[in-house]
C-alpha atoms as a PDB file:
ATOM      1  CA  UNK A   1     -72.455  43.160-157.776  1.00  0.00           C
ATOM      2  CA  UNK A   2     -74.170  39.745-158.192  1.00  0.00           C
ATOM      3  CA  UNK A   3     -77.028  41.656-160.660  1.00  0.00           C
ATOM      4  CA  UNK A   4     -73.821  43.081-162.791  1.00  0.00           C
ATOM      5  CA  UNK A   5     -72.219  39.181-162.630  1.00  0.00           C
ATOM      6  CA  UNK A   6     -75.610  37.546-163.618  1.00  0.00           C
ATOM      7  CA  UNK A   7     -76.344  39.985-166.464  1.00  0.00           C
ATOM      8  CA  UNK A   8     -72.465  39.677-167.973  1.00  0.00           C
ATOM      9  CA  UNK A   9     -72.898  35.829-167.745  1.00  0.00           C
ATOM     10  CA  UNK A  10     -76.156  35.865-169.759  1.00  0.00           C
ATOM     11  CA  UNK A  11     -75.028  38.458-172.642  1.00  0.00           C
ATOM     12  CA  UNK A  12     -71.370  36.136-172.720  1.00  0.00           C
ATOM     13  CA  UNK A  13     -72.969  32.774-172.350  1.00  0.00           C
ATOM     14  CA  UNK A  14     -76.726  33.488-173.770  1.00  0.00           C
ATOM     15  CA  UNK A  15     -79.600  30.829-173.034  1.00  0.00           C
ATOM     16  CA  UNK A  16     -77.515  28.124-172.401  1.00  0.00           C
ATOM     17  CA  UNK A  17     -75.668  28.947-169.293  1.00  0.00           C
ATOM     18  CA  UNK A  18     -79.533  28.874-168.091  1.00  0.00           C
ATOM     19  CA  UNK A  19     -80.416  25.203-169.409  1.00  0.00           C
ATOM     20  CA  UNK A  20     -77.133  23.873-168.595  1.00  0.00           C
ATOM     21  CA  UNK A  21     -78.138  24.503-165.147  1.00  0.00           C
ATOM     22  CA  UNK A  22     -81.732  23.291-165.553  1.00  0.00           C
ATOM     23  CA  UNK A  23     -80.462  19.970-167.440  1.00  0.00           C
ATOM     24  CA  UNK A  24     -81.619  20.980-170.464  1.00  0.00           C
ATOM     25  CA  UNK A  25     -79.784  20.647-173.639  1.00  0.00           C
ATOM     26  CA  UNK A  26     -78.036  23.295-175.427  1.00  0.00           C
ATOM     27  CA  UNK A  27     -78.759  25.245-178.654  1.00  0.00           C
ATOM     28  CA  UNK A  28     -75.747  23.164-180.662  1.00  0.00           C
ATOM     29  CA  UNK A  29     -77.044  19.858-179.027  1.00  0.00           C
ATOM     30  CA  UNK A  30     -80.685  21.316-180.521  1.00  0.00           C
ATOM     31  CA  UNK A  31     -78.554  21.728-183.743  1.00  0.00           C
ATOM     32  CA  UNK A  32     -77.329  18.867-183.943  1.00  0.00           C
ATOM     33  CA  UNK A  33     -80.113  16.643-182.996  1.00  0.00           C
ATOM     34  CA  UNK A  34     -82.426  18.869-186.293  1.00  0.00           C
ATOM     35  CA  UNK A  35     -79.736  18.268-188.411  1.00  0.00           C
ATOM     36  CA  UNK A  36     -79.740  14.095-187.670  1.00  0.00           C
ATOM     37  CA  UNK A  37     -83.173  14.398-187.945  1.00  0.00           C
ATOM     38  CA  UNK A  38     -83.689  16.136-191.278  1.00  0.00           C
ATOM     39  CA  UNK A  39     -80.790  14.067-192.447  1.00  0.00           C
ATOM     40  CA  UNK A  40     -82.553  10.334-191.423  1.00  0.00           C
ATOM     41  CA  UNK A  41     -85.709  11.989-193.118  1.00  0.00           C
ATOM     42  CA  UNK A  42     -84.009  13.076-196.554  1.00  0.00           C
ATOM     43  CA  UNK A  43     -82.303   9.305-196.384  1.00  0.00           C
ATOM     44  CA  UNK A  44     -85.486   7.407-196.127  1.00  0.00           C
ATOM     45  CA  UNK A  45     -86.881   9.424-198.586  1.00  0.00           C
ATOM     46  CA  UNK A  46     -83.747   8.085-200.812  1.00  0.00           C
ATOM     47  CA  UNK A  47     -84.343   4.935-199.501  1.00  0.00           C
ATOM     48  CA  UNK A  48     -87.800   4.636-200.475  1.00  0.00           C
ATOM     49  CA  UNK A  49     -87.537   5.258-204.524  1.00  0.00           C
ATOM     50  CA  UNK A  50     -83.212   4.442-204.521  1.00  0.00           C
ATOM     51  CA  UNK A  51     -82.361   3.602-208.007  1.00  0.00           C
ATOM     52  CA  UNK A  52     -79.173   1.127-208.421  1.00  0.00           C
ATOM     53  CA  UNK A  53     -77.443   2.636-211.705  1.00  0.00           C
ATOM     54  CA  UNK A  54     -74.295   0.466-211.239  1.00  0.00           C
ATOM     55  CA  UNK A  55     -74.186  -2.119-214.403  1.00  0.00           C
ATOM     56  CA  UNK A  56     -74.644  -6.005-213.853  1.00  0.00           C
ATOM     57  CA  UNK A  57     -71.932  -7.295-212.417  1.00  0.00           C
ATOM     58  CA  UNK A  58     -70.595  -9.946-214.796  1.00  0.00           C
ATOM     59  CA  UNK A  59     -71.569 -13.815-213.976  1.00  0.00           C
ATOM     60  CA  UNK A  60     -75.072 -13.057-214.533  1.00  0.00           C
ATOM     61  CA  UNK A  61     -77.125 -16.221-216.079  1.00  0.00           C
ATOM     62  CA  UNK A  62     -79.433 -16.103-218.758  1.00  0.00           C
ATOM     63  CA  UNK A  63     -81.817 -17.595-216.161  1.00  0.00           C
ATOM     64  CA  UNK A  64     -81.231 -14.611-213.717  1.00  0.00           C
ATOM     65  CA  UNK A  65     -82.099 -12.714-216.712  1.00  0.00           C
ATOM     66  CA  UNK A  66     -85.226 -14.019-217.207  1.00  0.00           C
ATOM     67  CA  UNK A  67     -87.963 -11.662-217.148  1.00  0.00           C
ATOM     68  CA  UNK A  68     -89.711 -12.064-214.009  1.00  0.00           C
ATOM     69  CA  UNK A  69     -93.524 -12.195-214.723  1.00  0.00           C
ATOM     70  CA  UNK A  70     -96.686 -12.257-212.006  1.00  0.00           C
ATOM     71  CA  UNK A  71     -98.058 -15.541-211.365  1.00  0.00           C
ATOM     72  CA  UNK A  72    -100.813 -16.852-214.134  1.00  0.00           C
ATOM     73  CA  UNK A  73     -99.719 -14.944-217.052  1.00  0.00           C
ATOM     74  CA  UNK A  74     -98.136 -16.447-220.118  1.00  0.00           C
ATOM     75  CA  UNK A  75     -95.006 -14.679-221.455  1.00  0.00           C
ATOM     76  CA  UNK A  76     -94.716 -13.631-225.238  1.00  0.00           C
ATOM     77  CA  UNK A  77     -91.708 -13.825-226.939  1.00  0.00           C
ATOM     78  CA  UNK A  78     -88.721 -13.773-225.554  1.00  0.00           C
ATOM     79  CA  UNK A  79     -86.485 -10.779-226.935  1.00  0.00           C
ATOM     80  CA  UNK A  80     -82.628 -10.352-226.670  1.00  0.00           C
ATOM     81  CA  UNK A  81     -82.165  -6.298-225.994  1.00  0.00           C
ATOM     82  CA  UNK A  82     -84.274  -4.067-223.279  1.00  0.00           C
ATOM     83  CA  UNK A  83     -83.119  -0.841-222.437  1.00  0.00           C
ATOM     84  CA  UNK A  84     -82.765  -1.228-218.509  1.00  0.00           C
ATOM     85  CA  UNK A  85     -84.310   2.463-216.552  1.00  0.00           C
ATOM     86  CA  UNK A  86     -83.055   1.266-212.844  1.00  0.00           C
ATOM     87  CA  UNK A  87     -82.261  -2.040-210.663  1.00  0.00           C
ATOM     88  CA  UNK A  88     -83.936  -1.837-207.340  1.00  0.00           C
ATOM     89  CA  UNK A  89     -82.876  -3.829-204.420  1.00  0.00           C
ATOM     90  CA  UNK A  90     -86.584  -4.271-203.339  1.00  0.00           C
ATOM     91  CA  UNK A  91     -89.176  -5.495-206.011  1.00  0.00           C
ATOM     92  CA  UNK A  92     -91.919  -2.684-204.211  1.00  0.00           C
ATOM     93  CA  UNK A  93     -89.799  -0.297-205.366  1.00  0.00           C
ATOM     94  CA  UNK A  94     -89.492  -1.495-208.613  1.00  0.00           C
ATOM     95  CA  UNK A  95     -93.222  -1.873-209.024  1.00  0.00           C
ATOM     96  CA  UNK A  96     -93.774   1.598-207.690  1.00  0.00           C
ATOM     97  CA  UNK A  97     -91.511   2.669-210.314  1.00  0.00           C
ATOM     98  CA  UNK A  98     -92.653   1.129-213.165  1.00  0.00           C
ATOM     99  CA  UNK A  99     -95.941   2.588-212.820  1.00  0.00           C
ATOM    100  CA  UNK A 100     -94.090   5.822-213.424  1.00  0.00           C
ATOM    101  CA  UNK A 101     -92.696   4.260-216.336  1.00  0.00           C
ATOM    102  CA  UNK A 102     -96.526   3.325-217.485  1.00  0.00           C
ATOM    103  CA  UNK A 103     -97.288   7.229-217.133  1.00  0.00           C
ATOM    104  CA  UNK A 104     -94.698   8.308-219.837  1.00  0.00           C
ATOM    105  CA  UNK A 105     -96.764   5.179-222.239  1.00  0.00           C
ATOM    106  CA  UNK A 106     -93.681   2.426-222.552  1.00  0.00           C
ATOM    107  CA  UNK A 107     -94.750  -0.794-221.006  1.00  0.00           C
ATOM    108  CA  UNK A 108     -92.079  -2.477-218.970  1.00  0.00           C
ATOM    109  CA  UNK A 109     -90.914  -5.829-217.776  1.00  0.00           C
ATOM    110  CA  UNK A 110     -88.970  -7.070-214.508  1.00  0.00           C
ATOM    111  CA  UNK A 111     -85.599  -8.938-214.766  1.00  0.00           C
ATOM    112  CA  UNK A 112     -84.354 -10.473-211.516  1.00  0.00           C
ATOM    113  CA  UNK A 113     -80.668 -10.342-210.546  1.00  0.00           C
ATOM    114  CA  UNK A 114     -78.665 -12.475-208.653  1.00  0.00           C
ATOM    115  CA  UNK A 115     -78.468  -9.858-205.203  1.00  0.00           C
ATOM    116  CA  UNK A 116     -82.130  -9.967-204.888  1.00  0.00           C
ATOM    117  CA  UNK A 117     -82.036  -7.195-207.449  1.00  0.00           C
ATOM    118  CA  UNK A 118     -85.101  -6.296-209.647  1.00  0.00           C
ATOM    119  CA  UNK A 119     -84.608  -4.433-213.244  1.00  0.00           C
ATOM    120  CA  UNK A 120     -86.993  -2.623-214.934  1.00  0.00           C
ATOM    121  CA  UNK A 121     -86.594  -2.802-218.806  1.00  0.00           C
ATOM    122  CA  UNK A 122     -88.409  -1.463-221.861  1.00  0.00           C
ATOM    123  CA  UNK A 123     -88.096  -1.870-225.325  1.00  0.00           C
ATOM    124  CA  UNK A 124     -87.511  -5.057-226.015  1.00  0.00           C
ATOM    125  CA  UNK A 125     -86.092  -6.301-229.345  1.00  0.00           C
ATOM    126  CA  UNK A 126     -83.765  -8.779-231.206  1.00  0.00           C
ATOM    127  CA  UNK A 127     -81.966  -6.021-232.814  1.00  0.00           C
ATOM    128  CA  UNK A 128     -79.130  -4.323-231.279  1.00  0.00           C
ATOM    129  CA  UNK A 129     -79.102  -1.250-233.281  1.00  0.00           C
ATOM    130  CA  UNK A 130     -82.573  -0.855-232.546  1.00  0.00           C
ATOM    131  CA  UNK A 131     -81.939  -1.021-229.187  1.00  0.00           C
ATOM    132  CA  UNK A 132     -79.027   1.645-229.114  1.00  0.00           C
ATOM    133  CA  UNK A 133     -81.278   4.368-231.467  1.00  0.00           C
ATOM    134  CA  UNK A 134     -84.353   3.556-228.231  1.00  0.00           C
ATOM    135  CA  UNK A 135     -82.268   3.891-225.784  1.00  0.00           C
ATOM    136  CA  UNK A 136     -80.604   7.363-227.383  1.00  0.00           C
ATOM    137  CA  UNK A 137     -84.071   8.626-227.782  1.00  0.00           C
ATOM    138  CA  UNK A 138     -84.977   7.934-223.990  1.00  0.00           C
ATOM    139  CA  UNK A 139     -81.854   9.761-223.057  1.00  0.00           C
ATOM    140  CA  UNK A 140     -83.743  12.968-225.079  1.00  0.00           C
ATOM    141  CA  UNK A 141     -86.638  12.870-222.585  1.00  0.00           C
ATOM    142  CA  UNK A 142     -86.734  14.317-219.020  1.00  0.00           C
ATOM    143  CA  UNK A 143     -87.819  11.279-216.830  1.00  0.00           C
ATOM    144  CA  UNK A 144     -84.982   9.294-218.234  1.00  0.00           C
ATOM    145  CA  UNK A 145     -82.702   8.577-215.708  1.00  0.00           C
ATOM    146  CA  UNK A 146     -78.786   9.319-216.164  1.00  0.00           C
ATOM    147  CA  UNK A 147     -77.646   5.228-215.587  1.00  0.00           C
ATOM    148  CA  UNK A 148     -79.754   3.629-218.389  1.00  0.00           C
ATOM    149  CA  UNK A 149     -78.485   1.046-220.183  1.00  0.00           C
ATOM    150  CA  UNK A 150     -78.975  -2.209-222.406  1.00  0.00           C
ATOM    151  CA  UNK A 151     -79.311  -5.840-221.104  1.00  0.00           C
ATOM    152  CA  UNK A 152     -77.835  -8.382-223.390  1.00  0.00           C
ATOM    153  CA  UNK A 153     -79.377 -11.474-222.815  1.00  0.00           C
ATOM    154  CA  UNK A 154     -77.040 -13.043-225.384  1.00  0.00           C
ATOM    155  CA  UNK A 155     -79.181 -15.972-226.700  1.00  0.00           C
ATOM    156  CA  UNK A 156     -76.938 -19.316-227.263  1.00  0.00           C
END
């Protein structure tokens, strides 16, 4: 009789009548803790290369628009129009992404944002038109990102 109880309480209950007993955890506590895992991974993946595509929130100075440049170099010209490919909330991953931008042959600049934020712009030019017909033809090619857009410095 026990043999007949013991094999009808595997086949209902499966494996995990058997770690329940041994302390073990059970398959949808296995589940669940794969899942959390593979999710955490996926989000620091996110994490690592996240793009900010929301616009600048209004307030920003023309000195928080300055184009942030690495110690000892001189900066040319200052233009009014850059088409802006993603705001980072870590400059890393703004450098790390503007050496993809290098790899496509556009050469860009940093902007810091008040936030901490760093932009990464190309294209820079006085001319507004100019700057809508670049940043239309960057919205033709496949690394382009979905959230460009144009910074205005708007010179007084």
């Amino acid at each position: 009789m026990s043999v007949i109880l013991l094999s009808v309480t595997v086949m209902v209950t499966g494996c995990d009548f058997f770690r329940v007993l041994a302390g073990r955890p059970t398959s949808k506590e296995i589940e669940a803790k794969r899942v959390e895992i593979l999710h955490r991974a996926v989000q620091q993946s996110q994490d690592s290369v996240k793009v900010d595509r929301s616009p600048v929130k209004p307030g920003v100075t023309e000195e928080a628009a300055e184009p942030v440049r690495p110690a000892g170099t001189t900066s040319g010209e200052k233009k009014r129009f850059y088409v802006i490919m993603g705001a980072f909330s870590s400059r890393e991953n703004a450098e790390r992404y503007a050496e993809r931008v290098r790899t496509f042959g556009y050469e860009p600049e940093f902007f810091g944002f008040t936030e901490g934020r760093t932009a990464v712009g190309i294209g820079g030019t006085d001319d507004a038109e100019q700057a809508k017909a670049f940043m239309k033809e960057l919205k033709g090619q496949d690394f382009c990102p979905d959230g460009v857009w144009i910074l205005d410095r708007k010179r007084k």
